[in-house]
PDB file of N, CA and C in Angstrom:
ATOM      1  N   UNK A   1     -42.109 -41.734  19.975  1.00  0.00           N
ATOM      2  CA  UNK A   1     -41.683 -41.410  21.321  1.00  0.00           C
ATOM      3  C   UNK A   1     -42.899 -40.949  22.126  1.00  0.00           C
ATOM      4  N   UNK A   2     -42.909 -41.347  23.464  1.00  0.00           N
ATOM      5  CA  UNK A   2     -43.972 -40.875  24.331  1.00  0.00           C
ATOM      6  C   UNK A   2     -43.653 -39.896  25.261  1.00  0.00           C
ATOM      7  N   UNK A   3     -44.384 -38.477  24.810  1.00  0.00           N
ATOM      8  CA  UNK A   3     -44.064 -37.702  25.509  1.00  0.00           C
ATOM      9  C   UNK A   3     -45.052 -37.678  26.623  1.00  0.00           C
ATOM     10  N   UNK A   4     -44.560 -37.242  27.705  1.00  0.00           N
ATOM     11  CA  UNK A   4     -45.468 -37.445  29.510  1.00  0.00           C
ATOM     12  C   UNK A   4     -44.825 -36.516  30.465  1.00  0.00           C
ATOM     13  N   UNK A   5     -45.845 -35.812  30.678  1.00  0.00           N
ATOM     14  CA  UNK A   5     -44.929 -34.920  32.261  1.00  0.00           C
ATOM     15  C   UNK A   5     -45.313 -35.515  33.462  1.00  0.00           C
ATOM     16  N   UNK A   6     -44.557 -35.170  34.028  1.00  0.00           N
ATOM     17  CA  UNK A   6     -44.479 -35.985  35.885  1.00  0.00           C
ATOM     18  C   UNK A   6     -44.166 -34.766  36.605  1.00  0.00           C
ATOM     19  N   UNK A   7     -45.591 -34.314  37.508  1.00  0.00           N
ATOM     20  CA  UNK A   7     -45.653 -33.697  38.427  1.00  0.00           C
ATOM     21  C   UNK A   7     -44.702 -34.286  39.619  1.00  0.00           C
ATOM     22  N   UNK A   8     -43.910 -33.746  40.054  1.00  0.00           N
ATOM     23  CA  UNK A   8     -42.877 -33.939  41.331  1.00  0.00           C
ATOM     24  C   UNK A   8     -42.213 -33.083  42.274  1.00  0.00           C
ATOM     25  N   UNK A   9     -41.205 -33.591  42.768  1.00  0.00           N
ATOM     26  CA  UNK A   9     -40.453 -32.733  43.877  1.00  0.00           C
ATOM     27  C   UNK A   9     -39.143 -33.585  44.195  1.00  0.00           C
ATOM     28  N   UNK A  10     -38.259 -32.434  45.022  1.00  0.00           N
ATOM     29  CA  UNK A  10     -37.294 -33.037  45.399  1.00  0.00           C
ATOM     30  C   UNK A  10     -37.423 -34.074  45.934  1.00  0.00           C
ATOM     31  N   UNK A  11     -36.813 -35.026  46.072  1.00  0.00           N
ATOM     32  CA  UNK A  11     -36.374 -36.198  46.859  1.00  0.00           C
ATOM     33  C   UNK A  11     -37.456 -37.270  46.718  1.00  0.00           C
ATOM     34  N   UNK A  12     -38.456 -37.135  46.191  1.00  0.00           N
ATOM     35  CA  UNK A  12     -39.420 -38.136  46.117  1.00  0.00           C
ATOM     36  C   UNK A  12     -39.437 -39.385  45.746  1.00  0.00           C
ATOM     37  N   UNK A  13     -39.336 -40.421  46.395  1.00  0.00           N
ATOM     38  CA  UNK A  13     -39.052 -41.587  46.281  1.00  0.00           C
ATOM     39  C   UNK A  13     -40.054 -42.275  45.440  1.00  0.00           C
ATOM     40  N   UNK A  14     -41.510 -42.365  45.290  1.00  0.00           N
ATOM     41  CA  UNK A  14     -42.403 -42.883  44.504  1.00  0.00           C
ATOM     42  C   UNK A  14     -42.263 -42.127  43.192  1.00  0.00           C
ATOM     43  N   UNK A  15     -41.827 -40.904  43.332  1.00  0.00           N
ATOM     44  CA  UNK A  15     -41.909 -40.653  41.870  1.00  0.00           C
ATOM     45  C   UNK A  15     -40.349 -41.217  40.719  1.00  0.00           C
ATOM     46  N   UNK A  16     -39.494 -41.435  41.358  1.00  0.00           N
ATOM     47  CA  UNK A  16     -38.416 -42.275  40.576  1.00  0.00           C
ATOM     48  C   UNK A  16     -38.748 -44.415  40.675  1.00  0.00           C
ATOM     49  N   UNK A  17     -39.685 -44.235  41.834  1.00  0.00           N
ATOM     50  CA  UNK A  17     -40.064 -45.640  41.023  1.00  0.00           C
ATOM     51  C   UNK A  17     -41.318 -45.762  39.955  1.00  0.00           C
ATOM     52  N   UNK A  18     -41.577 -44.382  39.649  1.00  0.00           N
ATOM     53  CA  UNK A  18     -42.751 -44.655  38.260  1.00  0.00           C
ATOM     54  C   UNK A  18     -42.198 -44.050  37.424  1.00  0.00           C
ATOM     55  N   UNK A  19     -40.593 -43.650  37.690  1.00  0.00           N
ATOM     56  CA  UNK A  19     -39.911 -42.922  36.469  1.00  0.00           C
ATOM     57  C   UNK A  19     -39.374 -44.765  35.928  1.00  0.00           C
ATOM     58  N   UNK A  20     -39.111 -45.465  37.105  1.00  0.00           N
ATOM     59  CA  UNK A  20     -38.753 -46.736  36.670  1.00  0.00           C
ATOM     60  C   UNK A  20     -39.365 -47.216  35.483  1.00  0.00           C
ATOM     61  N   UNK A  21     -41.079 -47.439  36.787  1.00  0.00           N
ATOM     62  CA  UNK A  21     -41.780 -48.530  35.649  1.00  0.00           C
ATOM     63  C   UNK A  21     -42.165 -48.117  34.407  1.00  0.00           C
ATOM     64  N   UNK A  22     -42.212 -46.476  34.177  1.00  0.00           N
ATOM     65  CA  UNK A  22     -42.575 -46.381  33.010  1.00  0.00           C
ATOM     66  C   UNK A  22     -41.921 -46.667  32.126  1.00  0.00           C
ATOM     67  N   UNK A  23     -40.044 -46.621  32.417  1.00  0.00           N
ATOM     68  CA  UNK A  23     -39.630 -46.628  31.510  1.00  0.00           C
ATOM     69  C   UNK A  23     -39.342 -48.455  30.992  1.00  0.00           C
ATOM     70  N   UNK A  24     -39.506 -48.824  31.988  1.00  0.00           N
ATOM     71  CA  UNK A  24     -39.970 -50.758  32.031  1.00  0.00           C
ATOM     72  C   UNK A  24     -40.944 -51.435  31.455  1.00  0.00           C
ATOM     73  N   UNK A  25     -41.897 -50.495  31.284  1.00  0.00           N
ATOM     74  CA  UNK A  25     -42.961 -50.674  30.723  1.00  0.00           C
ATOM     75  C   UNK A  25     -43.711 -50.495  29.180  1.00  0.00           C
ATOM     76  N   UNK A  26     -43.165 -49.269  28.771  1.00  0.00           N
ATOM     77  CA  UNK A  26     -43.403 -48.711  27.620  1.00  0.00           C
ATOM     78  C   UNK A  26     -42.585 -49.372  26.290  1.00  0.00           C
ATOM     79  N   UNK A  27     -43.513 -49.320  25.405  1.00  0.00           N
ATOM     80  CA  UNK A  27     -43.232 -50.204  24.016  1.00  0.00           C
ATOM     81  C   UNK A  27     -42.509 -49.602  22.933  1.00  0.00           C
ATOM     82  N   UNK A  28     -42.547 -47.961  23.625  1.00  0.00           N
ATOM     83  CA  UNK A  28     -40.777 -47.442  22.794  1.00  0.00           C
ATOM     84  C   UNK A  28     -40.788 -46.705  24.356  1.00  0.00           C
ATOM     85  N   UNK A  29     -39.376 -45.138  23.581  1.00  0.00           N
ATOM     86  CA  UNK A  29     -38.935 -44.529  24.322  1.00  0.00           C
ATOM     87  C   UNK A  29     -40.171 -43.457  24.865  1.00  0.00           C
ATOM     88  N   UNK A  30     -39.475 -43.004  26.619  1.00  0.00           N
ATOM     89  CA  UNK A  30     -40.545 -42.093  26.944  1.00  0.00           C
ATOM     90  C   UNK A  30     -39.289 -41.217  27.099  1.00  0.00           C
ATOM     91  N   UNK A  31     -40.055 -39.545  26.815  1.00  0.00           N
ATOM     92  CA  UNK A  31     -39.220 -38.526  27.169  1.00  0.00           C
ATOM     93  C   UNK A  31     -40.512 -37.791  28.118  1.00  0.00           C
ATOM     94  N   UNK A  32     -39.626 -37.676  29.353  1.00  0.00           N
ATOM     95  CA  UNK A  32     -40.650 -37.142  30.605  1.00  0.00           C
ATOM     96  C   UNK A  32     -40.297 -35.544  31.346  1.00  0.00           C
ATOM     97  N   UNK A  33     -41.073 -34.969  31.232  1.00  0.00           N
ATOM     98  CA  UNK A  33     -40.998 -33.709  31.261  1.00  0.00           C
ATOM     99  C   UNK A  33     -41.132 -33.715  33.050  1.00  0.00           C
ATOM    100  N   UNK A  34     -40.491 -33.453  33.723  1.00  0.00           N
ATOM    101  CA  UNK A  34     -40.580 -32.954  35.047  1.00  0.00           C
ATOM    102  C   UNK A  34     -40.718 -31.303  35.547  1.00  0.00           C
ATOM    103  N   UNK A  35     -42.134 -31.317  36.020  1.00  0.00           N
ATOM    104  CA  UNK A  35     -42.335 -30.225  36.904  1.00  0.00           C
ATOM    105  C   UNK A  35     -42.352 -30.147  38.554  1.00  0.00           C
ATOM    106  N   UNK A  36     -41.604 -29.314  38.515  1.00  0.00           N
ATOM    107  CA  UNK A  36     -40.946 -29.150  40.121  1.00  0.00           C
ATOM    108  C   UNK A  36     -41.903 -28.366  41.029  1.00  0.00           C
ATOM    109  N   UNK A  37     -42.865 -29.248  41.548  1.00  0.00           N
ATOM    110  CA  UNK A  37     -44.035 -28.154  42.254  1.00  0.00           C
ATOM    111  C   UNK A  37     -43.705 -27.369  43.317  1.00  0.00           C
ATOM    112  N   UNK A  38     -42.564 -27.804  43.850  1.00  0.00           N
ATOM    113  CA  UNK A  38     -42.322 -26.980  44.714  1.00  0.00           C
ATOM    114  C   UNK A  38     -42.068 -25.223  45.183  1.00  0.00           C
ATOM    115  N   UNK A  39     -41.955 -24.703  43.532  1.00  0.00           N
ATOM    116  CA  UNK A  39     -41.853 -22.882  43.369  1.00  0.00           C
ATOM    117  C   UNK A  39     -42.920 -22.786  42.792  1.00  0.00           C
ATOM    118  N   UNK A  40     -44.075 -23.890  43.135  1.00  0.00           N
ATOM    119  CA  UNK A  40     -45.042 -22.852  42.670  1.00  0.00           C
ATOM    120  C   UNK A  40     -46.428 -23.212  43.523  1.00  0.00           C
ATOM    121  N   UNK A  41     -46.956 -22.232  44.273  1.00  0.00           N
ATOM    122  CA  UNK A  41     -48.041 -22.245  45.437  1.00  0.00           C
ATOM    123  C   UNK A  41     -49.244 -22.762  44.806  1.00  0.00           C
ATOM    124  N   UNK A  42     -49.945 -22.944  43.688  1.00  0.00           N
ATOM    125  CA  UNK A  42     -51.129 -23.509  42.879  1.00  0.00           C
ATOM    126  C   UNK A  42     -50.571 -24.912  42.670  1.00  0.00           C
ATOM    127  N   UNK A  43     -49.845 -25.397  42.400  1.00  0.00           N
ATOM    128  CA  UNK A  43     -48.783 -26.394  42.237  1.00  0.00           C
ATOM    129  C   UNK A  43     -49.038 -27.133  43.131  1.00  0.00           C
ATOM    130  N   UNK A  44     -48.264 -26.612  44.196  1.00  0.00           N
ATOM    131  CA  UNK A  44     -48.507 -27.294  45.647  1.00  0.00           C
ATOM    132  C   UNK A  44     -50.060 -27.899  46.072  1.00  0.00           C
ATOM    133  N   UNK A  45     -50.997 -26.598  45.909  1.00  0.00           N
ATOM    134  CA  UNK A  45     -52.057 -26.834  46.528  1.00  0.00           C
ATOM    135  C   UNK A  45     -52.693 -28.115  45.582  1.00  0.00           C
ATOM    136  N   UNK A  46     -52.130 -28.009  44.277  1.00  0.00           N
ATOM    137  CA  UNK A  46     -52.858 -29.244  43.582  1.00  0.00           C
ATOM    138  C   UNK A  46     -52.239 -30.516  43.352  1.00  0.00           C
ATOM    139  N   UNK A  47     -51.456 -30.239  43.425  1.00  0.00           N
ATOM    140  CA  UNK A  47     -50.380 -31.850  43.510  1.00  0.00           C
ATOM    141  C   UNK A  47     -49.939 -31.819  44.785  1.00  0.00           C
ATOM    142  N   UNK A  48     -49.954 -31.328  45.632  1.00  0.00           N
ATOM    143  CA  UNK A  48     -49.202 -31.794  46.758  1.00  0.00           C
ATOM    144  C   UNK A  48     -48.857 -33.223  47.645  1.00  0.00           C
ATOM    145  N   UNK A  49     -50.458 -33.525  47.588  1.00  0.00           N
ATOM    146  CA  UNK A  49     -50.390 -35.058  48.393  1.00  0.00           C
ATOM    147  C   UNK A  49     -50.803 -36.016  47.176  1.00  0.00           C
ATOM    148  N   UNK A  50     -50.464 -35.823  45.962  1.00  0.00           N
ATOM    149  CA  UNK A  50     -51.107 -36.611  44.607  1.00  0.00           C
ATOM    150  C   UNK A  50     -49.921 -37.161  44.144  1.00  0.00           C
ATOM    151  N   UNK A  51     -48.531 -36.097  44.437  1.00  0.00           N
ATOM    152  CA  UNK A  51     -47.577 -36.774  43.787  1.00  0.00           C
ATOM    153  C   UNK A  51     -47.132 -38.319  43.871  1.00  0.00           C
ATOM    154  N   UNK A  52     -46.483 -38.974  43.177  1.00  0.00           N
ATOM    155  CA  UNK A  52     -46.709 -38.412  41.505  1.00  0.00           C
ATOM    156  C   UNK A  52     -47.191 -38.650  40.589  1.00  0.00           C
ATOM    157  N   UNK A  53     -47.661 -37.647  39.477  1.00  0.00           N
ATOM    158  CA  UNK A  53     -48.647 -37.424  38.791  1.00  0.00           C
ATOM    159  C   UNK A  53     -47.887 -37.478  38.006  1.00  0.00           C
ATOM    160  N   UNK A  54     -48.494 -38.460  36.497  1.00  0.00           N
ATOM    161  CA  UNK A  54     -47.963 -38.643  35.545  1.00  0.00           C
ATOM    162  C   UNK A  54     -49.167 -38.195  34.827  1.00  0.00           C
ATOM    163  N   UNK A  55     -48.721 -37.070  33.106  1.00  0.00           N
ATOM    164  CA  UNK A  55     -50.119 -36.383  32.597  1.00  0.00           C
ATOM    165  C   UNK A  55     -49.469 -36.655  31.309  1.00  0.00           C
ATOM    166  N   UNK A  56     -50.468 -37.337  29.749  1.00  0.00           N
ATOM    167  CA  UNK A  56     -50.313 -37.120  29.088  1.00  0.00           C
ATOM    168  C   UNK A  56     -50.083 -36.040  28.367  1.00  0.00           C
ATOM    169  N   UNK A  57     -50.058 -35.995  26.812  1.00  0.00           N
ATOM    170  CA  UNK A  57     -50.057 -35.005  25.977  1.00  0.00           C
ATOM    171  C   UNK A  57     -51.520 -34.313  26.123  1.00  0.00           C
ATOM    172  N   UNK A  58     -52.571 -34.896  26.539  1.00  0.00           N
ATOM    173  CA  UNK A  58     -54.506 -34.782  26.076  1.00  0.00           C
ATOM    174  C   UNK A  58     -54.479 -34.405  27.462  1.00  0.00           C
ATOM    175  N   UNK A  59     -53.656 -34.272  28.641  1.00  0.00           N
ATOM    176  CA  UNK A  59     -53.994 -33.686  29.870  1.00  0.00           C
ATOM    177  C   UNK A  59     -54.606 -34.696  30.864  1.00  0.00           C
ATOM    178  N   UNK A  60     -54.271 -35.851  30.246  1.00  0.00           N
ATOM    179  CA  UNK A  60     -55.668 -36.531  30.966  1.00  0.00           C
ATOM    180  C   UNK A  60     -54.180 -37.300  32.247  1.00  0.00           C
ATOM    181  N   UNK A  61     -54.394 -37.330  33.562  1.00  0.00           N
ATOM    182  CA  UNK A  61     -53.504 -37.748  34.819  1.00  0.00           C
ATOM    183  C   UNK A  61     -54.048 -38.902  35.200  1.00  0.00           C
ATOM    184  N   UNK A  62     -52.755 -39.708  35.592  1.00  0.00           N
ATOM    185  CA  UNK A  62     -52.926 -40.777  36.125  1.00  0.00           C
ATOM    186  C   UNK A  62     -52.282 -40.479  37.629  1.00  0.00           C
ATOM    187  N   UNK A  63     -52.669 -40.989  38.986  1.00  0.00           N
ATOM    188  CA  UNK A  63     -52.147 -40.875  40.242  1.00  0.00           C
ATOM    189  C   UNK A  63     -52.189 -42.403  40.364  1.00  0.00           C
ATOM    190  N   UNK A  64     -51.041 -42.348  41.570  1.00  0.00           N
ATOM    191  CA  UNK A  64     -50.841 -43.585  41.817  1.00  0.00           C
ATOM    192  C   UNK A  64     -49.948 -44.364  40.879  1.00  0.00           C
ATOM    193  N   UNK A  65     -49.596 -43.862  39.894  1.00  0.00           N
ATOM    194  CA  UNK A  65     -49.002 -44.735  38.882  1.00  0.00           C
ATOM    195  C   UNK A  65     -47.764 -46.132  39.355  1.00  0.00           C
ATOM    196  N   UNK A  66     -47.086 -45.580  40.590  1.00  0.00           N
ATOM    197  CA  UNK A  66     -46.322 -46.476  40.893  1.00  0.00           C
ATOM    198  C   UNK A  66     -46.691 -47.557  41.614  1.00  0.00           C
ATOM    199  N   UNK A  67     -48.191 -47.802  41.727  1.00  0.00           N
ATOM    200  CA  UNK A  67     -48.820 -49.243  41.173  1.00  0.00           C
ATOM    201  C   UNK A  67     -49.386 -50.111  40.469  1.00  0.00           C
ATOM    202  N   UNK A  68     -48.455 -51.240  40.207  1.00  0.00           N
ATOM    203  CA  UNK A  68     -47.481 -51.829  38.610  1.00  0.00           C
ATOM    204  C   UNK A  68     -49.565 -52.006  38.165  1.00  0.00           C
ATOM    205  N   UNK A  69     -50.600 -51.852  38.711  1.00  0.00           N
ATOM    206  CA  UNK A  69     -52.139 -52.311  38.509  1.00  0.00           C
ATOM    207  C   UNK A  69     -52.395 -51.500  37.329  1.00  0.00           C
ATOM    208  N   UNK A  70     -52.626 -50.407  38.162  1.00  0.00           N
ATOM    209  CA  UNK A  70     -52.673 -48.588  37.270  1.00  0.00           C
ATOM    210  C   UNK A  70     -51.868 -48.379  36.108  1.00  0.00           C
ATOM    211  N   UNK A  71     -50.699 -48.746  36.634  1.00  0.00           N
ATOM    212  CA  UNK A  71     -49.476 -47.808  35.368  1.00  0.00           C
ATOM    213  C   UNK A  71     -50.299 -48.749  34.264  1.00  0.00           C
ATOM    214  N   UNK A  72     -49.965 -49.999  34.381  1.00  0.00           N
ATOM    215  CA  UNK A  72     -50.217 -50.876  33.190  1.00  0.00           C
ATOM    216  C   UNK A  72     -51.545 -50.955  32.532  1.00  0.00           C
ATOM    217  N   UNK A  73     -52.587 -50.552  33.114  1.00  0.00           N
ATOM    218  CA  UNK A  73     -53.754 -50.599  32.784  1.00  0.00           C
ATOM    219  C   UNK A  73     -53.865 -49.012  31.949  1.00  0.00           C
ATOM    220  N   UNK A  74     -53.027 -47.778  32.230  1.00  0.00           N
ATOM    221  CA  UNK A  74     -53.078 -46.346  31.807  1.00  0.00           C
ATOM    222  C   UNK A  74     -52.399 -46.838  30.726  1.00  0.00           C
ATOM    223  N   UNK A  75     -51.312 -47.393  29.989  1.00  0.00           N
ATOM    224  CA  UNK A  75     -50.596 -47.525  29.631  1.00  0.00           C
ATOM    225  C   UNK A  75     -51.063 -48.085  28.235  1.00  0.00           C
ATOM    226  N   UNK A  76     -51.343 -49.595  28.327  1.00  0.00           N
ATOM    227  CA  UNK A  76     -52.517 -50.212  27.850  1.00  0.00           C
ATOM    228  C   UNK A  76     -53.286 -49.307  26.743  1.00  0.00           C
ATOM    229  N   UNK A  77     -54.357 -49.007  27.902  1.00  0.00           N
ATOM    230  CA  UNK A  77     -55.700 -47.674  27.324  1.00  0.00           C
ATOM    231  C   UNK A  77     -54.767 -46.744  26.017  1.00  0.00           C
ATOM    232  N   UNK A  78     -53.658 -46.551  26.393  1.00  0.00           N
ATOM    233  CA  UNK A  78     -53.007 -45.243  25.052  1.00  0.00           C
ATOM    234  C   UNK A  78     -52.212 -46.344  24.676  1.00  0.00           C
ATOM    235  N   UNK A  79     -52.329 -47.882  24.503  1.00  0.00           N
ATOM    236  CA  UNK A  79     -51.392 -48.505  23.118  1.00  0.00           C
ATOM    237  C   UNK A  79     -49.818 -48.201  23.693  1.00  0.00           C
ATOM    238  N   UNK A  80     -49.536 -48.112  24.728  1.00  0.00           N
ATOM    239  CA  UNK A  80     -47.958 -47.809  25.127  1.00  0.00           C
ATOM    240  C   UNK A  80     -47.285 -48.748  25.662  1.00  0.00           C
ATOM    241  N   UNK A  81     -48.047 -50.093  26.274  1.00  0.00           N
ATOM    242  CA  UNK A  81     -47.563 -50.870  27.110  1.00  0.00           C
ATOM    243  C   UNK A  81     -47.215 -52.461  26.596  1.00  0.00           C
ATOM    244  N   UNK A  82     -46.086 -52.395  26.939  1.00  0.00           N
ATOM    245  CA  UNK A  82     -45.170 -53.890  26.277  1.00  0.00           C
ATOM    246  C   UNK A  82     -45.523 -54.942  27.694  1.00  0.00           C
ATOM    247  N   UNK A  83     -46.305 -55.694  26.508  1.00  0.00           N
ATOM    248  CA  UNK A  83     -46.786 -56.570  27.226  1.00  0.00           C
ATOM    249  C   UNK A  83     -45.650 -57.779  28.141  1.00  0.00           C
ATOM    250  N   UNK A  84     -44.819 -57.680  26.789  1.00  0.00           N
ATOM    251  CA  UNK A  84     -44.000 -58.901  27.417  1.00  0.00           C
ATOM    252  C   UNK A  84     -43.016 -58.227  28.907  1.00  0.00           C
ATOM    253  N   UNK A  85     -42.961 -57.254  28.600  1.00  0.00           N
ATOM    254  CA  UNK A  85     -42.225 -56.627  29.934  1.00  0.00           C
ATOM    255  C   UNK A  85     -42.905 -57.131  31.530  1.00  0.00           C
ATOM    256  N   UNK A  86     -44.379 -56.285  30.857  1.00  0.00           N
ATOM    257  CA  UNK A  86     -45.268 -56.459  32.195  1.00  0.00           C
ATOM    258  C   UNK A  86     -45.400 -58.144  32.892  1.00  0.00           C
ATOM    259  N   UNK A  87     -45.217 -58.982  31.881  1.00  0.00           N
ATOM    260  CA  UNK A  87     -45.634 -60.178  32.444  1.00  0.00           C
ATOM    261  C   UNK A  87     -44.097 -60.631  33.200  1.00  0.00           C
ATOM    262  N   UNK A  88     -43.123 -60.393  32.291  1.00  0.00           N
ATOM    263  CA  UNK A  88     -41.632 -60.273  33.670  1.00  0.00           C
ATOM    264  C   UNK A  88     -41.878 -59.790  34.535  1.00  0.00           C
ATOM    265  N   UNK A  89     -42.452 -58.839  34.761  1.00  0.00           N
ATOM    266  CA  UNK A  89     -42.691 -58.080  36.145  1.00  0.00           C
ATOM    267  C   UNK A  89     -43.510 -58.710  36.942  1.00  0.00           C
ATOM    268  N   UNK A  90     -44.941 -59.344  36.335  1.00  0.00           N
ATOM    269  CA  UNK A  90     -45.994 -59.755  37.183  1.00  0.00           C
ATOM    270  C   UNK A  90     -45.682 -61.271  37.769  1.00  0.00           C
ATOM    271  N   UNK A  91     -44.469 -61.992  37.107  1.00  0.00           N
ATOM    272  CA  UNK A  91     -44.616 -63.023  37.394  1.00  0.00           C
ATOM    273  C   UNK A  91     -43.349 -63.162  38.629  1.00  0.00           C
ATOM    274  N   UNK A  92     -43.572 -64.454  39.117  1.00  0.00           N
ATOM    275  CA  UNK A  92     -42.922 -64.353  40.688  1.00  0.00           C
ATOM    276  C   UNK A  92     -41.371 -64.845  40.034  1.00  0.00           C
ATOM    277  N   UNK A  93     -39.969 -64.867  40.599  1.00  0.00           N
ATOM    278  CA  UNK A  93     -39.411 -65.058  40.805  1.00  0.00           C
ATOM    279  C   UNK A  93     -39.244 -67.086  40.347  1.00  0.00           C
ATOM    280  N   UNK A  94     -38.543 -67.618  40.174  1.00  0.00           N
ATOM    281  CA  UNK A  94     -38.508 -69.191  40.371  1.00  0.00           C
ATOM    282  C   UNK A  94     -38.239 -69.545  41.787  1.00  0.00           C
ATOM    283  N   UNK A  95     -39.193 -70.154  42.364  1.00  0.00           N
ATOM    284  CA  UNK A  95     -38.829 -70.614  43.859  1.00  0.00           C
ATOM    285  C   UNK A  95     -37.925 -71.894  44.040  1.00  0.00           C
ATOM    286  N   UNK A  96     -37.218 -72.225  42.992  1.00  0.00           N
ATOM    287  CA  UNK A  96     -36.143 -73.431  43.252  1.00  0.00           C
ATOM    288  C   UNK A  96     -35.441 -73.072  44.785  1.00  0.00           C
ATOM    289  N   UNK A  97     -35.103 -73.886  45.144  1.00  0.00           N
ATOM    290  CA  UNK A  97     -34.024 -74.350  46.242  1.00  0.00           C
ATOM    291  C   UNK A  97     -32.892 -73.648  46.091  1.00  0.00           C
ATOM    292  N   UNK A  98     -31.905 -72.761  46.941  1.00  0.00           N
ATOM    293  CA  UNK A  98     -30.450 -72.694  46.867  1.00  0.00           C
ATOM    294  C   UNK A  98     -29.735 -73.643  46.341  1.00  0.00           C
ATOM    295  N   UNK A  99     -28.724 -73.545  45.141  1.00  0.00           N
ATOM    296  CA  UNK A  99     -27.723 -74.962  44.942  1.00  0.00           C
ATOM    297  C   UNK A  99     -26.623 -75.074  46.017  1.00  0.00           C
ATOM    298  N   UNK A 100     -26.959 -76.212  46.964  1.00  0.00           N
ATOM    299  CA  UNK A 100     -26.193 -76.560  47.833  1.00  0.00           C
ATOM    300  C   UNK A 100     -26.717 -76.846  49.346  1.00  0.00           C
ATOM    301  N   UNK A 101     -28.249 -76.696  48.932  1.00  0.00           N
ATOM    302  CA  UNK A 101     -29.400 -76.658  50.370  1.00  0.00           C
ATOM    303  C   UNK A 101     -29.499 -77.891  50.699  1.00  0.00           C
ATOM    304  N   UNK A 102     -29.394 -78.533  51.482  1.00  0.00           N
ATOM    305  CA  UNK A 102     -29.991 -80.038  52.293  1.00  0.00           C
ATOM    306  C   UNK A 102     -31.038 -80.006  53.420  1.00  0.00           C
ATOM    307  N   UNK A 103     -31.854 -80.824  53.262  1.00  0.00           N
ATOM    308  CA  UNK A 103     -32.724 -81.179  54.621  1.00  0.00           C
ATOM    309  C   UNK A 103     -32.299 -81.920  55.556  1.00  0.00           C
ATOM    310  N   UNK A 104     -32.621 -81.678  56.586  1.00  0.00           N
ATOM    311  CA  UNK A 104     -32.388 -82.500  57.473  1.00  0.00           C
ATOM    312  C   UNK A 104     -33.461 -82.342  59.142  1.00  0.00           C
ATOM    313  N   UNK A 105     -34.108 -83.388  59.272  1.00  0.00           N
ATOM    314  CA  UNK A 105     -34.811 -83.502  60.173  1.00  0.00           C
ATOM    315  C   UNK A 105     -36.096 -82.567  59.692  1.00  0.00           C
ATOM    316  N   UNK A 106     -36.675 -81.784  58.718  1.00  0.00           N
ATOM    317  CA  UNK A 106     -37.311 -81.005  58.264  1.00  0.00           C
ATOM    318  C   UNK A 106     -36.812 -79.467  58.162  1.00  0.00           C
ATOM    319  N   UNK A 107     -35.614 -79.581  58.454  1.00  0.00           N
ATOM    320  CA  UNK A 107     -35.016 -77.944  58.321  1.00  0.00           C
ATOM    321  C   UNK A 107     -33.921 -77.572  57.330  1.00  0.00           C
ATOM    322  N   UNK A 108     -33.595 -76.607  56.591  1.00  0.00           N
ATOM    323  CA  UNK A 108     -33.176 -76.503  55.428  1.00  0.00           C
ATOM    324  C   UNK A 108     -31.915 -75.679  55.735  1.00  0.00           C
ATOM    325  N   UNK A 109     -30.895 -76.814  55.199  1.00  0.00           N
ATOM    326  CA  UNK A 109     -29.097 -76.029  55.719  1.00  0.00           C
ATOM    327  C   UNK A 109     -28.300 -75.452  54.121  1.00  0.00           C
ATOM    328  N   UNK A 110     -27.907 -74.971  53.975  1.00  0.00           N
ATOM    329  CA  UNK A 110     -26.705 -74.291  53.600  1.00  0.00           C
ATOM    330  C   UNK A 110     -25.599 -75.074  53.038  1.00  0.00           C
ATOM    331  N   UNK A 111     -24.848 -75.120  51.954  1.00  0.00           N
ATOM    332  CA  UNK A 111     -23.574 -75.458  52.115  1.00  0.00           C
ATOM    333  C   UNK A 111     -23.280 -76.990  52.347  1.00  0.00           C
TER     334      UNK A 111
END
């Protein structure tokens, strides 16, 4: 199991999409320790505009994590990261056609 704390705060929207990818990412389970910087004034002054901060067990922080570049490359470096996940992620979508699309005159209808 990979244990990791995540510097955060209420309502923070980037930090539940790197609660996502980590957990999208990682090659077992993560159990993530959340600290709530907000009751605490040293806290603030050091995470404030960093959140969120994801810190190993060795202390060592990654910022930015909730770009899929970083996470996967931090991830990687400590042997945590499932490769086959990441490449679902990195790869685009199939751009096939809607079933039921027609052209006509060069413009693409519906139905």
């Amino acid at each position: 199991m990979i244990r990791l704390s995540l510097y955060t705060t209420q309502g923070c929207h980037l930090c539940t999409q790197l609660e996502t990818l980590v957990a999208t990412l990682a090659n077992q389970r993560v159990w993530l320790h959340h600290i709530e910087i907000i009751d605490d004034a040293e806290l603030v002054e050091r995470y404030g505009t960093r959140i969120p901060v994801l810190v190993d067990s060795q202390g060592e922080e990654l910022e930015r994590g909730f770009e899929l570049a970083r996470l996967s490359a931090w991830l990687r470096e400590h042997g945590w990261l499932n490769e086959t996940a990441l490449a679902a992620l990195a790869t685009p979508p199939d751009a096939a056609a809607p079933t039921g699309v027609h052209e006509r005159s060069g413009r693409r209808f519906l139905g």
